[in-house]
C-alpha atoms as a PDB file:
ATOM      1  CA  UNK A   1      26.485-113.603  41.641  1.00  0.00           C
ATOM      2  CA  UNK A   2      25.858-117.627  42.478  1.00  0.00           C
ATOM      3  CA  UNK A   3      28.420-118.420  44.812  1.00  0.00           C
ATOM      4  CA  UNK A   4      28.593-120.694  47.741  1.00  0.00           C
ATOM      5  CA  UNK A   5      28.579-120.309  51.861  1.00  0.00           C
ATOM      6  CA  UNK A   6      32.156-120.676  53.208  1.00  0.00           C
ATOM      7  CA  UNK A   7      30.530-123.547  54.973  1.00  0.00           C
ATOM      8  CA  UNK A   8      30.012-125.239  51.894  1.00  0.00           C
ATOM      9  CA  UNK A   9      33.181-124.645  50.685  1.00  0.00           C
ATOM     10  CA  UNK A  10      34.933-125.339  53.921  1.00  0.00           C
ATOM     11  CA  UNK A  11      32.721-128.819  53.803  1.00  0.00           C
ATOM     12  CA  UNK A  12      34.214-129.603  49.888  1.00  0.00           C
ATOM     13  CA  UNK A  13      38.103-129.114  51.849  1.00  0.00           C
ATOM     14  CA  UNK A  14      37.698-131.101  54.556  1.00  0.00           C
ATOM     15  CA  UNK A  15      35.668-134.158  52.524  1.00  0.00           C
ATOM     16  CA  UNK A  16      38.824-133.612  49.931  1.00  0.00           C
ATOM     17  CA  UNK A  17      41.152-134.226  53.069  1.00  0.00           C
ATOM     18  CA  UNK A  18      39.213-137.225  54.056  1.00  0.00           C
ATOM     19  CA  UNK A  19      39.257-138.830  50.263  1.00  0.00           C
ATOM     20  CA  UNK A  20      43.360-138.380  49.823  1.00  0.00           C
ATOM     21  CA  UNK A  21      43.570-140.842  52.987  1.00  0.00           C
ATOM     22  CA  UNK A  22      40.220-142.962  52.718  1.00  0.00           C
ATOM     23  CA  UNK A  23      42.180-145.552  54.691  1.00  0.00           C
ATOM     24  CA  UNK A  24      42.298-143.980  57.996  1.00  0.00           C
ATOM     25  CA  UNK A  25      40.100-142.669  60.402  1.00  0.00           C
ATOM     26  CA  UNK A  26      40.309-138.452  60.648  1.00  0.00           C
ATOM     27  CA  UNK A  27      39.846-136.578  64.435  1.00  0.00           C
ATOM     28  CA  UNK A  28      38.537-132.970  64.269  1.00  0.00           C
ATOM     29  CA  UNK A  29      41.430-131.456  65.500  1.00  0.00           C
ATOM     30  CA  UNK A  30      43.804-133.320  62.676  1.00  0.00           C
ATOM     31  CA  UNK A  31      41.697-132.065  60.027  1.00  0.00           C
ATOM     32  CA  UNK A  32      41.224-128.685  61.554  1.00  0.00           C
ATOM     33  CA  UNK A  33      45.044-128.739  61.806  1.00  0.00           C
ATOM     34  CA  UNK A  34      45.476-130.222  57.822  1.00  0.00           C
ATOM     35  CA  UNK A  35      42.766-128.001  56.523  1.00  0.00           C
ATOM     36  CA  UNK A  36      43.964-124.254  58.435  1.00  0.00           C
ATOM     37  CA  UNK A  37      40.711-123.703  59.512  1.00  0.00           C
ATOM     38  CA  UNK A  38      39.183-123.156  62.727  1.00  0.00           C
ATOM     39  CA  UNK A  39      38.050-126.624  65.087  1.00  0.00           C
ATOM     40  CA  UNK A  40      34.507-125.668  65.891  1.00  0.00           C
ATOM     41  CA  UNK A  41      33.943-124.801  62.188  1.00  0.00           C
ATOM     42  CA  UNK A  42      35.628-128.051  61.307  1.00  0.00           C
ATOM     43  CA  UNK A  43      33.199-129.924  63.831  1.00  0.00           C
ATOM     44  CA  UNK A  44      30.189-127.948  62.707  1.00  0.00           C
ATOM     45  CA  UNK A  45      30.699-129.250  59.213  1.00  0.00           C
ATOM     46  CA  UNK A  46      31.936-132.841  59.997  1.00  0.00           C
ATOM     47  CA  UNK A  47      28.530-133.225  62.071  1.00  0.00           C
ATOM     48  CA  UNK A  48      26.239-131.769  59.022  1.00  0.00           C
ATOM     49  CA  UNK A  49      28.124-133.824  56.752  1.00  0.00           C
ATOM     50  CA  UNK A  50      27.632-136.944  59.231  1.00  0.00           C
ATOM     51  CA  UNK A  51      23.737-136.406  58.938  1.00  0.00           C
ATOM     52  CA  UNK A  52      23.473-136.193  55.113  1.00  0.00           C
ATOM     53  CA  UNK A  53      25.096-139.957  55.426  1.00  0.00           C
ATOM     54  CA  UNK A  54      28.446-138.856  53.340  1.00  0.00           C
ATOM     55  CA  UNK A  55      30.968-139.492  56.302  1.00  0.00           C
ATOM     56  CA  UNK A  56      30.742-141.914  59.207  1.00  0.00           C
ATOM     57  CA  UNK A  57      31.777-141.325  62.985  1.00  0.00           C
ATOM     58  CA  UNK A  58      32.974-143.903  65.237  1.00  0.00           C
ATOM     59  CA  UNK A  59      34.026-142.985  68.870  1.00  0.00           C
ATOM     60  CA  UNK A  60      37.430-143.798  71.022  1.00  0.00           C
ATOM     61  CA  UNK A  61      40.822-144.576  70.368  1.00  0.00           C
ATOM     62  CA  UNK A  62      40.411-145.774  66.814  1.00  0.00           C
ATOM     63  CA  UNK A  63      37.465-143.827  66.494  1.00  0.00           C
ATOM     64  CA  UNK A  64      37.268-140.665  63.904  1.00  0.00           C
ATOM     65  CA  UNK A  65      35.475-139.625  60.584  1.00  0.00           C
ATOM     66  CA  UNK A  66      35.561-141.404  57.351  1.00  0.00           C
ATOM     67  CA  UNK A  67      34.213-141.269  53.968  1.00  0.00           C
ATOM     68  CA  UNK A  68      30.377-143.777  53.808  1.00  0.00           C
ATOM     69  CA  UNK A  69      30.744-144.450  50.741  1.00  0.00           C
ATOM     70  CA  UNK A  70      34.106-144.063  48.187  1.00  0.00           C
ATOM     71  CA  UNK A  71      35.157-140.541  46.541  1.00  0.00           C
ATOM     72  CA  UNK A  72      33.701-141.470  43.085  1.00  0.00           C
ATOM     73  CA  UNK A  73      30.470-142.098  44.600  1.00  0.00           C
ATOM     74  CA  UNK A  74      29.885-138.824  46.190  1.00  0.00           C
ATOM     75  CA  UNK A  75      29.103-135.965  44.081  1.00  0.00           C
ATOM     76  CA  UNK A  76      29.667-132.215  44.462  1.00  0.00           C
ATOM     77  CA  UNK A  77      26.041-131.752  44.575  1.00  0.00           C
ATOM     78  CA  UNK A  78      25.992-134.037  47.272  1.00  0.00           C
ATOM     79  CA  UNK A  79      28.237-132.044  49.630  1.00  0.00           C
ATOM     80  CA  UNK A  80      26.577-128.902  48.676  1.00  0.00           C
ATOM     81  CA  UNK A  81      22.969-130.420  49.355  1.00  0.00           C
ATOM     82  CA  UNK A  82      24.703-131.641  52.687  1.00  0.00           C
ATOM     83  CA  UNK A  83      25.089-127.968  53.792  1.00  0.00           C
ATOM     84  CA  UNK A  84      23.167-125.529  51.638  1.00  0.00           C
ATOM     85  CA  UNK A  85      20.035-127.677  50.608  1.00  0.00           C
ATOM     86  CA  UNK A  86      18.717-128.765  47.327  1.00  0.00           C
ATOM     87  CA  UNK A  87      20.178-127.318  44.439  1.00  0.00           C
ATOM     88  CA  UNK A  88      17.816-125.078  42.245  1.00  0.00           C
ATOM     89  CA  UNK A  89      18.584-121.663  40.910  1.00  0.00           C
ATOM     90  CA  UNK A  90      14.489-120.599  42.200  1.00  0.00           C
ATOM     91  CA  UNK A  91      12.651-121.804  44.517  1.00  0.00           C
ATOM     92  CA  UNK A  92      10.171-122.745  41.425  1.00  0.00           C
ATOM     93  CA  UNK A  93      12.740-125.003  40.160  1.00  0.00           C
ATOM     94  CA  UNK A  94      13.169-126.802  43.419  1.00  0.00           C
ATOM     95  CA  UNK A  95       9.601-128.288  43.978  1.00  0.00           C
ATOM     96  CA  UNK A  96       6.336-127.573  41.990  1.00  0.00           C
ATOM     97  CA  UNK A  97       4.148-124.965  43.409  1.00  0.00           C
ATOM     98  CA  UNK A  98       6.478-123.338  45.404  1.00  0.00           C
ATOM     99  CA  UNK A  99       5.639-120.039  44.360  1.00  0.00           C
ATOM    100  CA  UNK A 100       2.419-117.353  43.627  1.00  0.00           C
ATOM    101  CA  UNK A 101       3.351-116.171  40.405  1.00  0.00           C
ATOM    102  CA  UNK A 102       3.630-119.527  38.476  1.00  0.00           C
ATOM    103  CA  UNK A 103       0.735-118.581  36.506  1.00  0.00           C
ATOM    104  CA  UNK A 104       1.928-115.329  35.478  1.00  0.00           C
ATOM    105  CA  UNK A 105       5.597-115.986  35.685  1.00  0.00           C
ATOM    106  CA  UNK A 106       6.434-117.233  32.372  1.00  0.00           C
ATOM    107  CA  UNK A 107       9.968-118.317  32.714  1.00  0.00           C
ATOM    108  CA  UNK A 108       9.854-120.860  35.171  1.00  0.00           C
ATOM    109  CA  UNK A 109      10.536-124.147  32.679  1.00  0.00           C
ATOM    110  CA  UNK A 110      13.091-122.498  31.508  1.00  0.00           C
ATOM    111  CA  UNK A 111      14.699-121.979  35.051  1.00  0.00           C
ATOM    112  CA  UNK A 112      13.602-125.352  35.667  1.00  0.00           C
ATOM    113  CA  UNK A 113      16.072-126.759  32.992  1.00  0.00           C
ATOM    114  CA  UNK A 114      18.720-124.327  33.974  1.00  0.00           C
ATOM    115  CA  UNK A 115      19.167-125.545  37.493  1.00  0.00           C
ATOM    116  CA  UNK A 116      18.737-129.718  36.074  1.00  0.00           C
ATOM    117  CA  UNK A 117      21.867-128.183  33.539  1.00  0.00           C
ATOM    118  CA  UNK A 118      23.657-126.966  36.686  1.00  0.00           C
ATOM    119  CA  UNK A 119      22.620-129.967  38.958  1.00  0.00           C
ATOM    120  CA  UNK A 120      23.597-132.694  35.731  1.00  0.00           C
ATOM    121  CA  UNK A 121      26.849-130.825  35.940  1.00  0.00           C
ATOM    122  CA  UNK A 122      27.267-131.022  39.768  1.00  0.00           C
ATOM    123  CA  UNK A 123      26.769-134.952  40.014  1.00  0.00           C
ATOM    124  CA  UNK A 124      29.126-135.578  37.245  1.00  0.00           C
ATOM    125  CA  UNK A 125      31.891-133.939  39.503  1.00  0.00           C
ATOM    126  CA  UNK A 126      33.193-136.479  42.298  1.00  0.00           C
ATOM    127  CA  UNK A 127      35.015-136.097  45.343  1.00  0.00           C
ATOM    128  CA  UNK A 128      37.479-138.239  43.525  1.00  0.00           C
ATOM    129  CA  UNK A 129      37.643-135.064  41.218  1.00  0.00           C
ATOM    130  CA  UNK A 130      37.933-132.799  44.113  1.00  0.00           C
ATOM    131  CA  UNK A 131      40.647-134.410  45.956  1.00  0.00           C
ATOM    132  CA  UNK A 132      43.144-135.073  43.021  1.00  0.00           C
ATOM    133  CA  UNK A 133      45.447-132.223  43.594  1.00  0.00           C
ATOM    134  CA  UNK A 134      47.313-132.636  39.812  1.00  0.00           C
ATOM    135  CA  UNK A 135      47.491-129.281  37.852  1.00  0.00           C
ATOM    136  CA  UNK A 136      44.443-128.564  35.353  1.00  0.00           C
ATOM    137  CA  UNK A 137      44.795-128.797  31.766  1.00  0.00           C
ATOM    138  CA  UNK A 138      43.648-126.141  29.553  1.00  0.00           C
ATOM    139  CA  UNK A 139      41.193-126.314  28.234  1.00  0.00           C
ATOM    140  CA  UNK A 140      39.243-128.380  30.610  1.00  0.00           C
ATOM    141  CA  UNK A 141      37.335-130.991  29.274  1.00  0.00           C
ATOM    142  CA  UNK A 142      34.335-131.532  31.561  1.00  0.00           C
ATOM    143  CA  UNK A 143      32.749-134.549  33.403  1.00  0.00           C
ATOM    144  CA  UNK A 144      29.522-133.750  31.885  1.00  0.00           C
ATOM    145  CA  UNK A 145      28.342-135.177  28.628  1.00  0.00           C
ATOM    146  CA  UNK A 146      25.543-133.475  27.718  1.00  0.00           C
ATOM    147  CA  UNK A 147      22.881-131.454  28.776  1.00  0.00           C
ATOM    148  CA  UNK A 148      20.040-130.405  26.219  1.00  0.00           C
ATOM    149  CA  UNK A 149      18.352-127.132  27.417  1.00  0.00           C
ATOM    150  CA  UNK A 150      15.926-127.227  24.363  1.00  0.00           C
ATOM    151  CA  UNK A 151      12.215-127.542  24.592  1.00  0.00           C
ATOM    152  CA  UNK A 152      10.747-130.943  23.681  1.00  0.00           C
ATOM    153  CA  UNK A 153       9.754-131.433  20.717  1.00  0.00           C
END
């Protein structure tokens, strides 16, 4: 099964928190609080999310976390880069020559245009997308346009 850490998840919740009230700074402990989850996870993922440049700290009174850059400009694949990594389904797919059996392997392209399929799909989704709260529609009609998974001709 693909499935992401709780961090990542927990990271997704709290940035969705954030983007519903871009106006204001966020504390921690108020988004802790908003959120149900523990503080020191909450912190954790605020300061991980801090270094990948998708939120911005500022100290004191006034001081809290807020969004760098607006919802629609930060992807899903963003946040989960921000905690997990880069997103590839095999390490061959991440970076070329990352593994021993690419001469033998034989299926590496084709993992290689699964995970740019999965990653096409993961930067069409915004936090913008995340944070709207309004009931889904079936059938959902995705953000992506189209991804072709056929070899060149």
């Amino acid at each position: 099964m693909l499935k992401l850490s709780r961090l990542t998840d927990y990271a997704a919740v709290v940035m969705a928190q954030i983007a519903r009230h871009p106006e204001q700074p966020h504390a921690a402990a108020e988004l802790a609080e908003a959120v149900s989850l523990p503080h020191p996870t909450v912190s954790k993922t605020l300061k991980m999310l801090v270094r990948a440049g998708l939120l911005e700290s500022r100290r004191g009174a006034q001081g809290g976390y807020s969004l760098a850059r607006p919802a629609s400009r930060i992807s899903a694949s963003d946040i989960i880069s921000a905690i997990e990594g880069p997103v590839a389904m095999t390490e061959c797919s991440q970076a070329e020559g990352d593994c021993d059996l690419v001469s033998v392997c034989g299926v590496s392209d084709n993992w290689q245009r699964v995970s740019l399929a999965v990653r096409t799909l993961l930067d069409s989704v915004t936090l913008a997308h995340l944070a709207d709260t309004s009931p889904i529609k079936l059938p959902v009609q995705l953000p992506i346009q189209s991804v072709s998974l056929a070899a060149e001709a």
